[in-house]
Protein backbone atom coordinates (compact mmCIF):
# COMPACT_ATOMS: atom_id res chain seq x y z
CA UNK A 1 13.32 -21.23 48.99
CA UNK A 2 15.31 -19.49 46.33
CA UNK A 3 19.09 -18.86 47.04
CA UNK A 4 21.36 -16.63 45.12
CA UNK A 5 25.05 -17.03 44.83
CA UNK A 6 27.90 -14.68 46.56
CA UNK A 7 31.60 -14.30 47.44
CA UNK A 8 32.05 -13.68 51.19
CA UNK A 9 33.81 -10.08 50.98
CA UNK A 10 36.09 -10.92 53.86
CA UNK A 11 37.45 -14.49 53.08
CA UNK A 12 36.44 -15.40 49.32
CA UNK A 13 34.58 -18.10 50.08
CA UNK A 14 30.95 -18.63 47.84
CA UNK A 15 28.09 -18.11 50.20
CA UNK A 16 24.40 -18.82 49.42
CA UNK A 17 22.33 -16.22 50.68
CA UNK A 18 18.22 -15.90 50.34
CA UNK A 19 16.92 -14.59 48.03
CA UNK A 20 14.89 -12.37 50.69
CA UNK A 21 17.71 -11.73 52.67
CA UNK A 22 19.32 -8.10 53.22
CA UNK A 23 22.33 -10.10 55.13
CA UNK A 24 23.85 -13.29 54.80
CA UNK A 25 26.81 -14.97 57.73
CA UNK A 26 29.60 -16.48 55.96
CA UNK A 27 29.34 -20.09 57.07
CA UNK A 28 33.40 -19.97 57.47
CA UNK A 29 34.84 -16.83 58.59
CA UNK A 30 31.50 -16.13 60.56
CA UNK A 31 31.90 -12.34 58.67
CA UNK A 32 28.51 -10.78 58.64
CA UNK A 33 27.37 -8.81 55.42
CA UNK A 34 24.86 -6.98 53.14
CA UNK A 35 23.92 -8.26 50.12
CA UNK A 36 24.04 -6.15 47.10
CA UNK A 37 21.70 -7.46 44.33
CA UNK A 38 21.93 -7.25 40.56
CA UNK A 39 18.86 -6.44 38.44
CA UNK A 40 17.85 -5.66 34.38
CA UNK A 41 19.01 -7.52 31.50
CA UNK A 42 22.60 -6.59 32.22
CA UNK A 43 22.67 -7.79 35.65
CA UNK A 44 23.73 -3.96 37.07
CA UNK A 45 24.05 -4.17 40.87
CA UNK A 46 21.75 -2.15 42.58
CA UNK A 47 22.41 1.20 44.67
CA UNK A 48 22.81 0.58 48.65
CA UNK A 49 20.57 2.03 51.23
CA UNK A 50 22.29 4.39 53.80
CA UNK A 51 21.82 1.62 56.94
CA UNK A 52 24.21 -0.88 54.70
CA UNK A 53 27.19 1.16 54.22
CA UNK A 54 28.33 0.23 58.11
CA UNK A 55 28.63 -3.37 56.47
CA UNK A 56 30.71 -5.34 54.19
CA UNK A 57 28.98 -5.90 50.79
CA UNK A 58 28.61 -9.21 49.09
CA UNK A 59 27.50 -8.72 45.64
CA UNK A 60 25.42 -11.13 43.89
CA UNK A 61 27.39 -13.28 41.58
CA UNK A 62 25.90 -12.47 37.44
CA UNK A 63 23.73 -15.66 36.32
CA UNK A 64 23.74 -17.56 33.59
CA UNK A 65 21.90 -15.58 31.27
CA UNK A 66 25.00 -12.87 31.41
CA UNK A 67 27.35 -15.54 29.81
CA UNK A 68 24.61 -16.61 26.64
CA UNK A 69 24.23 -12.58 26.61
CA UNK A 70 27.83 -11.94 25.78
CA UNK A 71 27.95 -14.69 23.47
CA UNK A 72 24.60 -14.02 21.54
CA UNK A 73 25.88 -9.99 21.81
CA UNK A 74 28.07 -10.35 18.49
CA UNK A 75 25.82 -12.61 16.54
CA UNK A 76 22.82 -10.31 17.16
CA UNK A 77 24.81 -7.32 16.19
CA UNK A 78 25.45 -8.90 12.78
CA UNK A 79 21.84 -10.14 12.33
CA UNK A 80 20.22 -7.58 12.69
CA UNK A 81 21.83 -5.40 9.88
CA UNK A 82 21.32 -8.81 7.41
CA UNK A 83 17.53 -9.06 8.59
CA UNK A 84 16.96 -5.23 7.29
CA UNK A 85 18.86 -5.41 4.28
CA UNK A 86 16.87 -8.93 3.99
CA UNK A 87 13.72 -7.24 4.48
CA UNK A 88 14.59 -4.55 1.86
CA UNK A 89 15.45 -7.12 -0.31
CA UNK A 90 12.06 -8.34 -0.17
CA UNK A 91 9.75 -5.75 -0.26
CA UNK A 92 7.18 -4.44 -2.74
CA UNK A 93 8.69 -2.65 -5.44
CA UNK A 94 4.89 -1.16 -6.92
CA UNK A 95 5.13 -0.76 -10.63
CA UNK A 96 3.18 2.12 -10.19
CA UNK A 97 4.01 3.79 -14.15
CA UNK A 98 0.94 3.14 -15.49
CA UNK A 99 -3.09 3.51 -13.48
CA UNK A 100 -3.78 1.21 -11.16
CA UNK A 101 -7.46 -0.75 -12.12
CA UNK A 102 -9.86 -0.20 -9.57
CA UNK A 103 -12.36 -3.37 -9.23
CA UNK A 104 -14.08 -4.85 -7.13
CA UNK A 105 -12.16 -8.12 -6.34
CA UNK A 106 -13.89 -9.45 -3.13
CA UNK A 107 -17.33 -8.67 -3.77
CA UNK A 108 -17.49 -6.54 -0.69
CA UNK A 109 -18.81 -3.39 -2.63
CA UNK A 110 -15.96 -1.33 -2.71
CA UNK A 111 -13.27 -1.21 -5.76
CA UNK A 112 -9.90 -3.13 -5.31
CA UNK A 113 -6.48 -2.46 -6.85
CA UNK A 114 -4.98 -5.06 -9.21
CA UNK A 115 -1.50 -3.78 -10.75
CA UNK A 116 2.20 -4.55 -11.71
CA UNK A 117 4.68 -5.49 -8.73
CA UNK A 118 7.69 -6.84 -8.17
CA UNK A 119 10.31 -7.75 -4.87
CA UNK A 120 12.91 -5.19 -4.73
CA UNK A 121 15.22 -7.65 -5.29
CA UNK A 122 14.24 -9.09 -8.15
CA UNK A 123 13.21 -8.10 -11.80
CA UNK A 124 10.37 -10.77 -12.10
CA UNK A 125 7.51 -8.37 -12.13
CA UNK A 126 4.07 -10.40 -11.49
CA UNK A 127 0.30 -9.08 -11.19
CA UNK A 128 -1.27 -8.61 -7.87
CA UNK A 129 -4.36 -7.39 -6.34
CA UNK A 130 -4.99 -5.14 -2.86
CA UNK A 131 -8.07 -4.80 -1.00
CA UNK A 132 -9.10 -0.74 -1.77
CA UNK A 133 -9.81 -0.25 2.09
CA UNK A 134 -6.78 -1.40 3.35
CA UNK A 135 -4.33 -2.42 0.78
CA UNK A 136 -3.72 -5.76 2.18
CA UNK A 137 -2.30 -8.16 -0.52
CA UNK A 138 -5.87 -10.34 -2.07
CA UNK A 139 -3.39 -12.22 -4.45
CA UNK A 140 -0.74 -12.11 -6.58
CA UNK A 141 0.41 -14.17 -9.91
CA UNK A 142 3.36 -16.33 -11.07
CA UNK A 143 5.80 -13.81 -13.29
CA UNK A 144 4.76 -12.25 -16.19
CA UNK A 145 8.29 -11.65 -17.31
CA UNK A 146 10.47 -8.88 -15.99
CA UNK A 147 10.29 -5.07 -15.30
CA UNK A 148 10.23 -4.17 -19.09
CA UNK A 149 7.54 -6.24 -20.00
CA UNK A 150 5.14 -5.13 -17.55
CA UNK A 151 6.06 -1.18 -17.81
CA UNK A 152 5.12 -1.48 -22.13
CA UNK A 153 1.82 -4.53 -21.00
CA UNK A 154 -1.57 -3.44 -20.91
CA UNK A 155 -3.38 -4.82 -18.06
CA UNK A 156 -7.49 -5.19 -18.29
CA UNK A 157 -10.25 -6.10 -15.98
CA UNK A 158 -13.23 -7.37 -17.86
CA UNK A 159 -16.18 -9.64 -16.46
CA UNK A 160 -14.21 -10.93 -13.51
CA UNK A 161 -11.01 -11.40 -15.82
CA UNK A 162 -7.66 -9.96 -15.79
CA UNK A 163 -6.19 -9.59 -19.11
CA UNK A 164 -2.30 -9.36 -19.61
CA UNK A 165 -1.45 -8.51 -23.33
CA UNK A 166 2.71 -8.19 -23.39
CA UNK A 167 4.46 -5.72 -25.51
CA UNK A 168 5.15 -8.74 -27.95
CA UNK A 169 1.34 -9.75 -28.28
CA UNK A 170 0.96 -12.69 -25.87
CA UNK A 171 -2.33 -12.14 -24.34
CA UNK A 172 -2.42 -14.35 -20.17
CA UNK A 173 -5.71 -14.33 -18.94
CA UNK A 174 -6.27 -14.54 -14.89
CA UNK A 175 -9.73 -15.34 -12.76
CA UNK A 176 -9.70 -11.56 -11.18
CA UNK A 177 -10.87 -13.42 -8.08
CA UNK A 178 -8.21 -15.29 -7.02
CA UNK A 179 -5.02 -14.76 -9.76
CA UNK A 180 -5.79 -18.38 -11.13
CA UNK A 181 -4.58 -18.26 -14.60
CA UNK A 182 -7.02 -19.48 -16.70
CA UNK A 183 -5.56 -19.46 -20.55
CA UNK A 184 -2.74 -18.22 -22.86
CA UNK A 185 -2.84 -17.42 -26.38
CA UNK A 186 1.04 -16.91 -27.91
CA UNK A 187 0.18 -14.08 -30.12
CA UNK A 188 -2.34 -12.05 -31.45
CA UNK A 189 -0.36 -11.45 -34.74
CA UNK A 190 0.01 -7.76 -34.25
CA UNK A 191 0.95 -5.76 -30.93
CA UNK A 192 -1.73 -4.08 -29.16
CA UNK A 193 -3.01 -0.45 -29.17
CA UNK A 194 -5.66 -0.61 -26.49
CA UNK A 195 -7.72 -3.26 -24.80
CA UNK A 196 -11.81 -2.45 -25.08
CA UNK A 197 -15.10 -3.53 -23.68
CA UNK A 198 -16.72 -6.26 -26.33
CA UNK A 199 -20.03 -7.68 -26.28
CA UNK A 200 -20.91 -9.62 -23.26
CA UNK A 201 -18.49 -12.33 -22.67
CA UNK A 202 -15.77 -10.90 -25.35
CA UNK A 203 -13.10 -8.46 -25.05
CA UNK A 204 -11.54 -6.18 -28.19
CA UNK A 205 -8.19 -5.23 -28.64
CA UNK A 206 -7.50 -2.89 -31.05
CA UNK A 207 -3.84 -3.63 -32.67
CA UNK A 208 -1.19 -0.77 -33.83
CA UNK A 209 -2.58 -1.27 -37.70
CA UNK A 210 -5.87 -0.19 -36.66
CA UNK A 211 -7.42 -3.79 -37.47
CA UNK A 212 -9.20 -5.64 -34.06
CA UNK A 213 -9.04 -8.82 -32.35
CA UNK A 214 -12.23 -10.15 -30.83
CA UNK A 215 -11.20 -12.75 -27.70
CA UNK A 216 -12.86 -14.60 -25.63
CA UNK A 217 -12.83 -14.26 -21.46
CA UNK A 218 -13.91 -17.64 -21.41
CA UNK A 219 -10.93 -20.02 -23.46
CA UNK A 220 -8.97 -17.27 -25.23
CA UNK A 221 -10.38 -17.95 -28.88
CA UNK A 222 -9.50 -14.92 -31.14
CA UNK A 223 -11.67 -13.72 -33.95
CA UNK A 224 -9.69 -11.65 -35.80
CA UNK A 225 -12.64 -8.31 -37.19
CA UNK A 226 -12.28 -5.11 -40.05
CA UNK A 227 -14.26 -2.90 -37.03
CA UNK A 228 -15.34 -2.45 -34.38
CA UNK A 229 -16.50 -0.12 -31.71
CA UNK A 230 -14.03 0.61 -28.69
CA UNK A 231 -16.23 1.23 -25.60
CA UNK A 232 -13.11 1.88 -22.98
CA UNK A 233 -12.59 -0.67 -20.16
CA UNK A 234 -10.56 -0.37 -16.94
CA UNK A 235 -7.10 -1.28 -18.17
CA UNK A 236 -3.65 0.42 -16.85
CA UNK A 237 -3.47 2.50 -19.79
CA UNK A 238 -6.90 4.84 -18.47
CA UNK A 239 -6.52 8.24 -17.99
CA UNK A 240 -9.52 8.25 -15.91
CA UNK A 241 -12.55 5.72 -15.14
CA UNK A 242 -13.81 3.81 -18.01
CA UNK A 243 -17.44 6.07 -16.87
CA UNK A 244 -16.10 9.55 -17.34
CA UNK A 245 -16.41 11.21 -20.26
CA UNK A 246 -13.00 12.93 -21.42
CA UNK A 247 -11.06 14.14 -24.23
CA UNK A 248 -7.74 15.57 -25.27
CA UNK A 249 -8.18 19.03 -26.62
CA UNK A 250 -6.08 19.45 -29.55
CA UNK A 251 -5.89 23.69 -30.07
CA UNK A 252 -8.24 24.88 -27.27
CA UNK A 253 -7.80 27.55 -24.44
CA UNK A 254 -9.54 27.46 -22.07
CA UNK A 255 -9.44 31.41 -19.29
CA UNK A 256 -5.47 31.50 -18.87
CA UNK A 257 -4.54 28.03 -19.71
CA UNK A 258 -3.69 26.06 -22.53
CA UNK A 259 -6.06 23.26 -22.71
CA UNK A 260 -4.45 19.54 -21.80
CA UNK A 261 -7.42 17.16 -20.68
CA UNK A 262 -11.22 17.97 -20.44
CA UNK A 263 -13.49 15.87 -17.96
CA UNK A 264 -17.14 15.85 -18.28
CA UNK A 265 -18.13 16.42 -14.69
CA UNK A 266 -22.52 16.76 -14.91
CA UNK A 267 -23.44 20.31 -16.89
CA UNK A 268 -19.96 21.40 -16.57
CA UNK A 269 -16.39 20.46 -18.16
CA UNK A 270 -13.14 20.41 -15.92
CA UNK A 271 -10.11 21.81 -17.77
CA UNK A 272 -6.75 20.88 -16.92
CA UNK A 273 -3.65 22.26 -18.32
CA UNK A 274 -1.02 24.95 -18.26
CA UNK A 275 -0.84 28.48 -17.59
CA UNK A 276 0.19 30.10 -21.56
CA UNK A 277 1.39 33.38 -20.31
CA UNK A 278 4.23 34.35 -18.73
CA UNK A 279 5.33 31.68 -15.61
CA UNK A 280 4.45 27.86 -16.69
CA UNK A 281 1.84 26.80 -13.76
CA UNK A 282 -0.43 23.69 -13.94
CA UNK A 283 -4.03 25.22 -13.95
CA UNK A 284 -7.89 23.84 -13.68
CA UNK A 285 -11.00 25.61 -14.94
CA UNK A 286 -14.22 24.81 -15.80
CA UNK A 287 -16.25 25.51 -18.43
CA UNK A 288 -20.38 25.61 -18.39
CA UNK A 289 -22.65 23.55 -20.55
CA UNK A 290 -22.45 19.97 -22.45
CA UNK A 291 -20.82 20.95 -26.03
CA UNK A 292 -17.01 20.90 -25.32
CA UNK A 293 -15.72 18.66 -27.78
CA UNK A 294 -12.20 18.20 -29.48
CA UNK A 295 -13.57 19.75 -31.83
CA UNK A 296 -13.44 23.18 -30.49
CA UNK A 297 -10.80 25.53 -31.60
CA UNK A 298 -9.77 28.95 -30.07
CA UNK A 299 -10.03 30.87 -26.68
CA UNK A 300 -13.54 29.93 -24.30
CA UNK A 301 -14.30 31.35 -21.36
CA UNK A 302 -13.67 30.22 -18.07
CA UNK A 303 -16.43 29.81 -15.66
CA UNK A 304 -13.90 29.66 -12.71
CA UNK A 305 -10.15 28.57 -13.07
CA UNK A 306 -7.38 28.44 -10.25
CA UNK A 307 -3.98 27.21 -10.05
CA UNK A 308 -3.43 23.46 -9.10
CA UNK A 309 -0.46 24.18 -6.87
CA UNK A 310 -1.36 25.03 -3.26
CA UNK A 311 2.34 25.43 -2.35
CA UNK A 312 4.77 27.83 -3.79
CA UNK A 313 3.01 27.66 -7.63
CA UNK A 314 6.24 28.84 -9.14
CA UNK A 315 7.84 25.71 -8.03
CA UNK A 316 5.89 22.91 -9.64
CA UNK A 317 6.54 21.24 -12.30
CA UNK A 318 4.39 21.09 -15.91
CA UNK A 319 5.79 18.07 -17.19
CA UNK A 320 2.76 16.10 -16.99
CA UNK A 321 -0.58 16.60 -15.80
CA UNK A 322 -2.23 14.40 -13.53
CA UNK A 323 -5.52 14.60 -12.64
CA UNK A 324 -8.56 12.32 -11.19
CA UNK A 325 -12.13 13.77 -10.39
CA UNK A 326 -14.98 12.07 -7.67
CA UNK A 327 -18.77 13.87 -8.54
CA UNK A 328 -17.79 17.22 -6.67
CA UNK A 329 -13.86 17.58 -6.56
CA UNK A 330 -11.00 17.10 -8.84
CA UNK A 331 -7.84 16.14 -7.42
CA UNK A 332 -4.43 16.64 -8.88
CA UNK A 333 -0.60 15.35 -8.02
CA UNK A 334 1.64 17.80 -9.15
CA UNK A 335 5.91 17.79 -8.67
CA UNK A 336 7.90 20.40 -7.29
CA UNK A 337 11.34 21.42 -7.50
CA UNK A 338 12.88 21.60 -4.61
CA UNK A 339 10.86 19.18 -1.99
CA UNK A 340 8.26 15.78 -2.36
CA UNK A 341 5.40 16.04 -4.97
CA UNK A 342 2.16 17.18 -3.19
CA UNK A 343 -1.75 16.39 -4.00
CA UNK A 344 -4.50 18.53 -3.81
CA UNK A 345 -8.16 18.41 -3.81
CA UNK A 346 -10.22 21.13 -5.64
CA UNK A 347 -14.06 21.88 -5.35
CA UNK A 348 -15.82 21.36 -9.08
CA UNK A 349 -18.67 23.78 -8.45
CA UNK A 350 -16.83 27.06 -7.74
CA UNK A 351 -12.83 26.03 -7.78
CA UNK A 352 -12.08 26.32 -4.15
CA UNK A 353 -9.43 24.29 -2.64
CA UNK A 354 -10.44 21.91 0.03
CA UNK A 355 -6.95 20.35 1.16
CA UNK A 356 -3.10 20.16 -0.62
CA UNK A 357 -0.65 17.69 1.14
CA UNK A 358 2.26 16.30 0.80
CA UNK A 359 2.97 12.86 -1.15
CA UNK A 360 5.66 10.73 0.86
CA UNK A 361 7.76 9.65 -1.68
CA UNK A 362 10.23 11.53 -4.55
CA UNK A 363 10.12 9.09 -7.15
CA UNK A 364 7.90 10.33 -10.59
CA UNK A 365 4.47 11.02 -10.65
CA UNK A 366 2.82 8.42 -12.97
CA UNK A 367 -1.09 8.48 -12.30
CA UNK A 368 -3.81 9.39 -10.34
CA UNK A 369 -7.21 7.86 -9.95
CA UNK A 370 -10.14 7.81 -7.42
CA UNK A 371 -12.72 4.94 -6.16
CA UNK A 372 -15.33 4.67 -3.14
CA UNK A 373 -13.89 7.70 -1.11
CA UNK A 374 -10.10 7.25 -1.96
CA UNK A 375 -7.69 8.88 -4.00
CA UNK A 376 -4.49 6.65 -5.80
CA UNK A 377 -1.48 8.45 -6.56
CA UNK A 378 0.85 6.39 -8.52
CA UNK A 379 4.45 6.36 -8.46
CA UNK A 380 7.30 4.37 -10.09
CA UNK A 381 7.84 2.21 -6.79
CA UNK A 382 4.91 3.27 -5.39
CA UNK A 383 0.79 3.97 -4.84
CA UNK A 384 -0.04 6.55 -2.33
CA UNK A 385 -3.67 6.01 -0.76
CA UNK A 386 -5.28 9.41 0.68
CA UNK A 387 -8.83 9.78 2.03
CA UNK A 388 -10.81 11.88 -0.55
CA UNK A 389 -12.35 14.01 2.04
CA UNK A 390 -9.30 14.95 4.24
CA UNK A 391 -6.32 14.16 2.24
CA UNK A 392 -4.77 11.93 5.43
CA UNK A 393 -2.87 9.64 4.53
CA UNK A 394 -4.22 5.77 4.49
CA UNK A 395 -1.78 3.62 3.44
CA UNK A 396 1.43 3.15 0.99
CA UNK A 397 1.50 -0.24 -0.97
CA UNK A 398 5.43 -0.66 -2.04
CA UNK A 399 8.19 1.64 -0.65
């Protein structure tokens, strides 16, 4: 039978009492007495009934346990301040400047993110890629050299290949799969302007001088070409899918706004841009009909237009417009002034605004872009994942 230690309150001397046991005799003095337990992780004694208070208490004696607690008490206290700032350390700092390419990674039918990272407590930035439905980490890659050189990279998904092309011309490519490298080539003699889609098996960069590189997925052998014709892939440099149709109007206006970025959305265009008269507001509007083209000067008619802002419109910012579109609603991330950036979705057929929430960070908008259902609001440290329909929140890749 279990015992548990006590001091006899009359004599001193250590009695064992059961551990059933209200009372326990003194084997010495013969003094009869209640026994007050202890209980919980600090071993408090327990409250006496009314019948006991006629007696003399014996309290339980602390255990063990009390002793290793008051010696493990200090170290814990200084642990657990070194295992957050540890874990802060480590996180995912998401190099979220530039779009995130949506893919298909895992072959389960539904677009991936591959993008820049880094740990917050380094500058090694590497690539890495996150299953779209619940941003869980696929893979990532050795370094591709620090912060720098992956904010001015261009990243490119082609054929099941991930193509790295560094501000100095090195071109890395990676099995899109897995994050196997595959090849290198030192330079392409000329930094890069934009990565395109080639003929099947190839991929074109077109360099700063206008001249193009033809390279291929397979081993990395460059073809250096006079021409060439620059279909757009998905590479972190996309203002929207590689699919849409877009431009950026040069000396349009479009109802009350001045015309930033028009997206070919079925028989209509979407408009984005900023209010021209009198308070600076981000604006959308569409315009009916397929013949939009850069090269349309002047004022056009809006068939609908609306400001982006749902919140306090005289608060956001115009720096930048940012602005991703599924086959019936365009959404847009917009900054305010005083409080977090916010994103909003907006119907395409008559302008009507189906949801506006609030982003969780307050670092700079970079990009948005949308895939199977989801909308991806990039950030400097990090990507914001919002359900199309609803605007609820998903999930947050870096911090």
């Amino acid at each position: 039978m279990n015992v548990i230690p006590i001091k006899c309150p009359s004599c001193g001397a250590k009695v064992k009492a059961d551990a059933g046991s209200e009372t326990v005799s003194c084997n010495y003095c013969g003094t009869e007495s209640f026994v007050q337990r202890r209980a919980g992780a600090l071993e408090r004694v327990v409250q006496l009934p009314e019948h006991a208070r006629e007696m003399p208490v014996a309290t339980e004696a602390h255990s063990g346990r009390w002793v290793v607690l008051l010696l493990l008490l200090p170290a814990v206290c200084v642990i657990a301040p070194l295992t957050s700032g540890f874990y802060s350390l480590m996180s995912i700092y998401f190099i979220g400047t530039s779009t995130p390419v949506l893919v298909d990674v895992d072959s389960d039918g539904d677009k991936d993110i591959i993008s820049f990272a880094k740990r917050s407590a380094s500058d090694d930035a590497w690539i890495g890629a996150w299953d779209g439905s619940t941003g869980d980490n696929l893979w990532k890659t050795d370094t591709i050299g620090e912060l720098g050189d992956a904010v001015g990279g261009i990243l490119a998904v082609l054929e099941g290949t991930a193509l790295f092309v560094s501000a100095e011309a090195k071109v890395t490519a990676y099995d899109a799969r897995t994050g196997d490298k595959r090849w290198e080539v030192t330079s392409l003699g000329e930094r890069a302007h934009k990565v395109c889609v080639g003929d099947p098996g190839f991929a074109i960069v077109q360099m700063r001088d206008m001249s193009f590189r033809q390279v291929a997925l397979s081993d990395g052998a460059v073809t250096p070409i006079d021409s060439h014709p620059c279909p757009p892939a998905a590479t972190s440099q996309s203002l929207v899918a590689p699919e849409v149709e877009f431009f950026e109007p040069r000396h349009m206006s479009v109802g009350d706004l001045r015309a930033e970025l028009a997206i070919r959305r079925a028989d209509r265009w979407l408009v984005g841009g900023a209010k021209q008269k009198g308070s600076a507001i981000p604006m959308l509007a569409a315009v009916q009909g397929p013949t939009l083209t850069d090269e349309v000067f002047g004022d056009i008619d809006a068939e609908w237009q609306t400001a982006i802002p749902g919140v306090d419109p005289l608060k956001a910012d115009t720096n930048e417009l940012h602005l991703a579109v599924s086959d019936d609603l365009a959404f847009a991330a917009y900054e305010m002034r005083d409080r977090a950036p916010r994103l909003t979705a907006i119907a395409i057929a008559d302008g009507t605004r189906k949801w506006d929430v609030e982003l969780g960070g307050d670092n700079p908008l970079a990009r948005v872009a949308y895939a199977d259902g989801r909308v991806y609001v990039a950030m400097w440290a990090s990507l914001f994942v919002h359900d199309a329909n609803s605007g609820a929140h998903l999930y947050t890749i870096g911090h």
